[in-house]
N, C-alpha and C. Protein backbone atom coordinates (compact mmCIF):
# COMPACT_ATOMS: atom_id res chain seq x y z
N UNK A 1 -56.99 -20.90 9.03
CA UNK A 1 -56.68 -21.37 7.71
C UNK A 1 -55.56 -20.51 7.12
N UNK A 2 -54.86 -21.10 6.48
CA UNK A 2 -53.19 -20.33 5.78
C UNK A 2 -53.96 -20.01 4.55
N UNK A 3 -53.20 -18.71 4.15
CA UNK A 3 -53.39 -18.20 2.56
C UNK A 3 -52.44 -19.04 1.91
N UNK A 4 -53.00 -19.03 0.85
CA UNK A 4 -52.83 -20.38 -0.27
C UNK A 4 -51.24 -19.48 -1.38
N UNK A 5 -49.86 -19.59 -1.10
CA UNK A 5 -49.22 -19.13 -1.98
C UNK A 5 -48.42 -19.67 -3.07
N UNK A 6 -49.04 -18.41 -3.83
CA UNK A 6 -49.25 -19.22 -6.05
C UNK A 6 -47.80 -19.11 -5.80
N UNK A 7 -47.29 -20.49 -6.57
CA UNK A 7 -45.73 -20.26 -6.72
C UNK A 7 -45.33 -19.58 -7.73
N UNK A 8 -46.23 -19.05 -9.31
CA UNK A 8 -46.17 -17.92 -9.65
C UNK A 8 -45.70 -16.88 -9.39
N UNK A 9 -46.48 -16.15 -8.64
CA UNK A 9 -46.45 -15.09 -7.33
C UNK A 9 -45.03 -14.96 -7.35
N UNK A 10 -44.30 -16.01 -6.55
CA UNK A 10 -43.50 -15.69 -5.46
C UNK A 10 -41.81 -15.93 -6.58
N UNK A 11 -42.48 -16.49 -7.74
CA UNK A 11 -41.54 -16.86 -8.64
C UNK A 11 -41.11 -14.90 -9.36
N UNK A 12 -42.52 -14.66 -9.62
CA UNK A 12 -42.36 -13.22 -10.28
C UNK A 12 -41.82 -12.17 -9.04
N UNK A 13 -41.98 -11.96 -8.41
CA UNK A 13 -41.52 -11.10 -7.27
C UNK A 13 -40.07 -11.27 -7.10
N UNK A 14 -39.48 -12.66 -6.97
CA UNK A 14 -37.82 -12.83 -6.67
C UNK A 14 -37.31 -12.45 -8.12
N UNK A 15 -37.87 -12.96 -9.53
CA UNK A 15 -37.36 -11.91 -10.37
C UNK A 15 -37.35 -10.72 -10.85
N UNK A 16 -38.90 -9.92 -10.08
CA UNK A 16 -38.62 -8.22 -9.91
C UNK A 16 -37.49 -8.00 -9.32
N UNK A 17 -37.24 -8.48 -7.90
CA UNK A 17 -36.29 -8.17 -7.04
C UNK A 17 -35.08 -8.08 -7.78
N UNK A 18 -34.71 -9.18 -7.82
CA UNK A 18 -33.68 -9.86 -8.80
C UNK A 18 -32.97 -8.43 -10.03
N UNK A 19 -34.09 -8.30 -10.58
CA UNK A 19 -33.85 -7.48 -11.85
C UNK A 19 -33.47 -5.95 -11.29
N UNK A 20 -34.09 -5.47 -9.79
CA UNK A 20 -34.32 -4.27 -8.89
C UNK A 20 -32.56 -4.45 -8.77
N UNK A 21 -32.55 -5.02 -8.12
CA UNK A 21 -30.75 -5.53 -7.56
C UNK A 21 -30.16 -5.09 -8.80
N UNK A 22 -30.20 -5.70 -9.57
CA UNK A 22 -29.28 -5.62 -11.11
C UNK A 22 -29.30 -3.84 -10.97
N UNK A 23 -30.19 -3.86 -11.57
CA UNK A 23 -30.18 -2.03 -12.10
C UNK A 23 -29.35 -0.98 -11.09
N UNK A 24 -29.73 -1.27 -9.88
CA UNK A 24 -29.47 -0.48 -8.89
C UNK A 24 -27.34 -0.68 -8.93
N UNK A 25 -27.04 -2.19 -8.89
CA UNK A 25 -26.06 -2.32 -8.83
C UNK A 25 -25.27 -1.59 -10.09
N UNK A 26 -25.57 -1.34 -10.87
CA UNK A 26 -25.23 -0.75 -12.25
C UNK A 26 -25.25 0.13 -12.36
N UNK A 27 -26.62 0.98 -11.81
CA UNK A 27 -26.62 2.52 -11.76
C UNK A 27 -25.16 3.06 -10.65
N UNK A 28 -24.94 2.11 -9.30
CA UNK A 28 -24.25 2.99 -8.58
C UNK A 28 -22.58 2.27 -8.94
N UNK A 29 -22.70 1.58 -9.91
CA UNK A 29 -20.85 1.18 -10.02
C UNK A 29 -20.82 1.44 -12.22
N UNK A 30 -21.66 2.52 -12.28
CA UNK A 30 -21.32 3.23 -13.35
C UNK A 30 -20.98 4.62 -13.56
N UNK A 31 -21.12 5.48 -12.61
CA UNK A 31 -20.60 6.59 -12.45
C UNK A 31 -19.04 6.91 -12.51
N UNK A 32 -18.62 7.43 -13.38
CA UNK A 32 -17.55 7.59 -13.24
C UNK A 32 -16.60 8.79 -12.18
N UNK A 33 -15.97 8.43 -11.73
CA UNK A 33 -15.82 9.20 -10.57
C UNK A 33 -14.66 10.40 -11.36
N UNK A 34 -14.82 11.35 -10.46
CA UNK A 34 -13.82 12.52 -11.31
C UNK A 34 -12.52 12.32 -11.15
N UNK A 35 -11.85 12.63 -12.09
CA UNK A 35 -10.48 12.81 -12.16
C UNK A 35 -9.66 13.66 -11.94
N UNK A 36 -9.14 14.00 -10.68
CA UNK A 36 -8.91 15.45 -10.32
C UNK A 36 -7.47 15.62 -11.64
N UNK A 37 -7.17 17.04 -12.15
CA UNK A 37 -6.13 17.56 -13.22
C UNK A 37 -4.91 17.03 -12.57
N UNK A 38 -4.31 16.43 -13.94
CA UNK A 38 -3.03 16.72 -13.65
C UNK A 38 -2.17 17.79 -13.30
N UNK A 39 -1.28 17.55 -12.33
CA UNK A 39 -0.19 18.57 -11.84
C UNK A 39 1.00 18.62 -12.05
N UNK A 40 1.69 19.65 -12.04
CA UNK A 40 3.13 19.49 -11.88
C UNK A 40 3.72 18.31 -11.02
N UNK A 41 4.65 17.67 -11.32
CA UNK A 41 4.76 16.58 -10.22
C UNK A 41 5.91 17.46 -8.46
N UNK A 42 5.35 17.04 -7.64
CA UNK A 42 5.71 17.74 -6.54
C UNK A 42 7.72 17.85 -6.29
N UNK A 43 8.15 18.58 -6.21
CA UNK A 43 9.59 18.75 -6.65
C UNK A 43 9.92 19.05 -5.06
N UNK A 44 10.96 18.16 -4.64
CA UNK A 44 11.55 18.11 -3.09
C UNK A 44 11.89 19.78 -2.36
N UNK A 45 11.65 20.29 -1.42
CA UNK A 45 12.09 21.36 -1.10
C UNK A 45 13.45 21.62 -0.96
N UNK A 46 14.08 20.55 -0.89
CA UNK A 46 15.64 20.51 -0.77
C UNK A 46 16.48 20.54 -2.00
N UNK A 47 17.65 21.04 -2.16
CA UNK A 47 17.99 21.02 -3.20
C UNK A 47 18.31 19.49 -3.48
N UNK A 48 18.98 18.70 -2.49
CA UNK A 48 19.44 17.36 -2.93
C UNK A 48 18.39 16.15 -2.58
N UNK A 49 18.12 15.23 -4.05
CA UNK A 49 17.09 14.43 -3.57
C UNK A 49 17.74 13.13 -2.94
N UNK A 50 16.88 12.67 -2.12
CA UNK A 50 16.97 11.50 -1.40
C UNK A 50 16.61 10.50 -1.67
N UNK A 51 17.68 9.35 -2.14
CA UNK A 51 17.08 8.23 -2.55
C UNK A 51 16.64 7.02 -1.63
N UNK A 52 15.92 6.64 -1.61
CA UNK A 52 14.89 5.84 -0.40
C UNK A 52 14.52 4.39 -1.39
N UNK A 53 14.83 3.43 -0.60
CA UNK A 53 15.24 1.76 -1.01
C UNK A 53 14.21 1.41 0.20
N UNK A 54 13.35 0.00 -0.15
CA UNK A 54 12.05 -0.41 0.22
C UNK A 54 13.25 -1.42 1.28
N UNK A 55 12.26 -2.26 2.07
CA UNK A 55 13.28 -3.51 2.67
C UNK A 55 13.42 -4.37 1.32
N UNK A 56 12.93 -5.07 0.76
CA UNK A 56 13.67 -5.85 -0.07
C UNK A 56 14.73 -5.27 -0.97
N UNK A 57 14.70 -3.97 -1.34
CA UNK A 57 15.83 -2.91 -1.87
C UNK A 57 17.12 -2.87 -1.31
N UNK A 58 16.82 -2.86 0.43
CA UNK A 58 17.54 -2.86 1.03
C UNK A 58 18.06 -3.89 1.69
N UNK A 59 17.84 -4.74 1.55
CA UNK A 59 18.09 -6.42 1.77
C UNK A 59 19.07 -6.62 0.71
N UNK A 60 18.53 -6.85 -0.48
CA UNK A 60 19.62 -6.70 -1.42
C UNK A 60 20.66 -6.48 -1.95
N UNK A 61 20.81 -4.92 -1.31
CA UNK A 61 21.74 -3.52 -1.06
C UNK A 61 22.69 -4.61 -0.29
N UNK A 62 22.12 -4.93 0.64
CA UNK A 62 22.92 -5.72 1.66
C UNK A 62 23.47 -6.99 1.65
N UNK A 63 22.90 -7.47 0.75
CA UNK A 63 23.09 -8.89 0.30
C UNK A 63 22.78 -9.75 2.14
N UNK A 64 21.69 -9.62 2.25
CA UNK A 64 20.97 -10.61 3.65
C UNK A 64 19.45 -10.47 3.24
N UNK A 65 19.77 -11.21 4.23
CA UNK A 65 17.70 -11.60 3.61
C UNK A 65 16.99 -10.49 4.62
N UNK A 66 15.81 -10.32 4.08
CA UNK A 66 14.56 -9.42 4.15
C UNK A 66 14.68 -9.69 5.80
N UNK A 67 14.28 -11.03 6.54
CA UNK A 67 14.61 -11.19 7.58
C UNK A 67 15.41 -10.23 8.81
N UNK A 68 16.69 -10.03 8.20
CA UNK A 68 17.48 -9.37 8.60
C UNK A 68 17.14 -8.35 8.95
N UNK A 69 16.56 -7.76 7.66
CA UNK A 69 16.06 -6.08 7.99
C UNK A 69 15.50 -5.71 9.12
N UNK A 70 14.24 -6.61 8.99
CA UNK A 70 13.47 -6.44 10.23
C UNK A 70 13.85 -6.36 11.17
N UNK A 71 14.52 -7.63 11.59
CA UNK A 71 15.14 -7.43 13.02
C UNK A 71 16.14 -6.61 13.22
N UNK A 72 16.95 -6.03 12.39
CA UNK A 72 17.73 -5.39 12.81
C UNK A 72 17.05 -3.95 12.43
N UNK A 73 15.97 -3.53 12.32
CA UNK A 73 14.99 -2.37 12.50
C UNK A 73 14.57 -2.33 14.10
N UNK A 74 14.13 -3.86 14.43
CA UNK A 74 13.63 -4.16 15.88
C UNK A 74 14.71 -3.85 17.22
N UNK A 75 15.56 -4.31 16.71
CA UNK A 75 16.74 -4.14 17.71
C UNK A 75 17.73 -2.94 17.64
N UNK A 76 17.21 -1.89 17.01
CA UNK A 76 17.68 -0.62 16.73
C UNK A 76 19.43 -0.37 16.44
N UNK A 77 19.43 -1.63 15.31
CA UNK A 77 20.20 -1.61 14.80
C UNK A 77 21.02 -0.77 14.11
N UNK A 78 20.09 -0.62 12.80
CA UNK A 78 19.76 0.65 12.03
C UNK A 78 19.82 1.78 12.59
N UNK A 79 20.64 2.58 12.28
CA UNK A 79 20.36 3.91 13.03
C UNK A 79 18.73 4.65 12.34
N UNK A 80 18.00 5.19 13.46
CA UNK A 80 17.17 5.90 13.01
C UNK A 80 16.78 7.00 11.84
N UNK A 81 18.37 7.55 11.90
CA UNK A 81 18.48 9.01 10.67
C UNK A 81 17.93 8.21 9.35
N UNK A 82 18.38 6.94 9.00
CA UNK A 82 18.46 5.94 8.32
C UNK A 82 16.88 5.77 8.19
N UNK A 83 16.09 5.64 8.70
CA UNK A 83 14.46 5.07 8.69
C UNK A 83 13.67 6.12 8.05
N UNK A 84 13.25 5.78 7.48
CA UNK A 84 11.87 6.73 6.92
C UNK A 84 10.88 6.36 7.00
N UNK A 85 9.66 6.49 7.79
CA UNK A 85 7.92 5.07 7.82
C UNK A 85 7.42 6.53 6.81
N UNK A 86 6.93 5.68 5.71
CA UNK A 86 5.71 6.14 4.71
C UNK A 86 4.77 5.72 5.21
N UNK A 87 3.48 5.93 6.17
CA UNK A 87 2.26 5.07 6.77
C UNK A 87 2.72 4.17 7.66
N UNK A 88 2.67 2.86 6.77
CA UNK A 88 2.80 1.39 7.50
C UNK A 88 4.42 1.02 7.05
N UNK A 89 4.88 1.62 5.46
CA UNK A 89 5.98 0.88 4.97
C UNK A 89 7.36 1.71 5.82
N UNK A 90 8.27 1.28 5.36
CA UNK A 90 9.75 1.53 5.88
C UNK A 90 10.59 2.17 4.68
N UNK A 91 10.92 2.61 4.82
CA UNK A 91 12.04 3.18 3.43
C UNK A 91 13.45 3.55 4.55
N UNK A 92 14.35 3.41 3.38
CA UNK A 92 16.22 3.51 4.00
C UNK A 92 16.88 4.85 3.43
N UNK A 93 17.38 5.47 3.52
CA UNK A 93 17.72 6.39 3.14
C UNK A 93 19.30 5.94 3.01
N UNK A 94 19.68 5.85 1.21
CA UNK A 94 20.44 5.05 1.32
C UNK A 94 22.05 5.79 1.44
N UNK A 95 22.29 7.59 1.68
CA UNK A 95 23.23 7.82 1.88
C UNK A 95 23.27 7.88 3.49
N UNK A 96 22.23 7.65 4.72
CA UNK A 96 22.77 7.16 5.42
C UNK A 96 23.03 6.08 5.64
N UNK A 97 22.50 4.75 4.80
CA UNK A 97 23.35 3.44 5.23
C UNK A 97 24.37 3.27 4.47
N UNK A 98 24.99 3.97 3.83
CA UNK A 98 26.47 4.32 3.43
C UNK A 98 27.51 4.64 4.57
N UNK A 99 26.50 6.09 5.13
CA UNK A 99 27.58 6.52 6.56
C UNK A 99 27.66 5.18 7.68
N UNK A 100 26.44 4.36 7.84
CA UNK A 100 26.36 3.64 8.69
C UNK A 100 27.64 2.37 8.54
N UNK A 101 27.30 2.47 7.22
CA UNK A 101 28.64 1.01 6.99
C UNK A 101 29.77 1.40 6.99
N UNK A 102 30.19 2.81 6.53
CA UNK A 102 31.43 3.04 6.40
C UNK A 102 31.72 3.23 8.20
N UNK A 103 31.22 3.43 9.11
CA UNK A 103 31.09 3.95 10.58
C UNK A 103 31.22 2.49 11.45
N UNK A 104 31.01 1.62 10.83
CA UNK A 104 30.70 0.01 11.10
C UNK A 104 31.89 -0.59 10.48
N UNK A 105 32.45 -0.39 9.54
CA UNK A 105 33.51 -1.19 9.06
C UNK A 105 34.33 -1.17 9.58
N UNK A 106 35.01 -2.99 9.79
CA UNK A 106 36.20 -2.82 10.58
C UNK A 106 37.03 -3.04 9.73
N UNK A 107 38.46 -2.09 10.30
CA UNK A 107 39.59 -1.66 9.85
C UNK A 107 40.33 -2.39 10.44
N UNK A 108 40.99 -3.65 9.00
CA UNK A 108 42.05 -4.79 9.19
C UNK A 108 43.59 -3.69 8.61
């Protein structure tokens, strides 16, 4: 023979639960997490700073599409001195694609 279950019961229990969930979710996404102090902001070791253009910066710069960049990153176009990888991204270092174009330009 099956025990007989009060839908009562099973009604009050999913809203203990229910209410268990709530609190818990609240207690652990209310903590505020610390804020480590502000700092001096980090100042280049070099005397001269380097200005660094994203690919669409540098697409632009170039007047060609984003496209371009890439592949001509892929096909080691770009000279390397030129590349900077932050992680995953790319940055240009834009007084060497100055040397690069002026080194590239043809002389009519």
């Amino acid at each position: 023979m099956q025990p007989h279950i009060n839908q009562q019961d099973v009604e009050q229990a999913i809203r203990t639960l229910f209410e268990w969930l709530i609190s818990e979710y609240r207690r652990s996404h209310s903590r505020k997490e610390e804020v480590a102090p502000r700092t001096a902001p980090v100042t280049p070791r070099t005397s001269s700073t380097r200005k660094l253009l994203d690919v669409p910066g540098l697409a632009e710069y170039l007047s060609v599409p984003k496209g371009t960049i890439y592949t001509d990153v892929c096909m080691r176009k770009i000279p390397q001195k030129a590349i900077v990888k932050l992680g995953r991204s790319l940055r240009f270092d834009v007084e060497a694609i100055n040397e690069w174009i002026e080194e590239n330009r043809s002389h009519r």
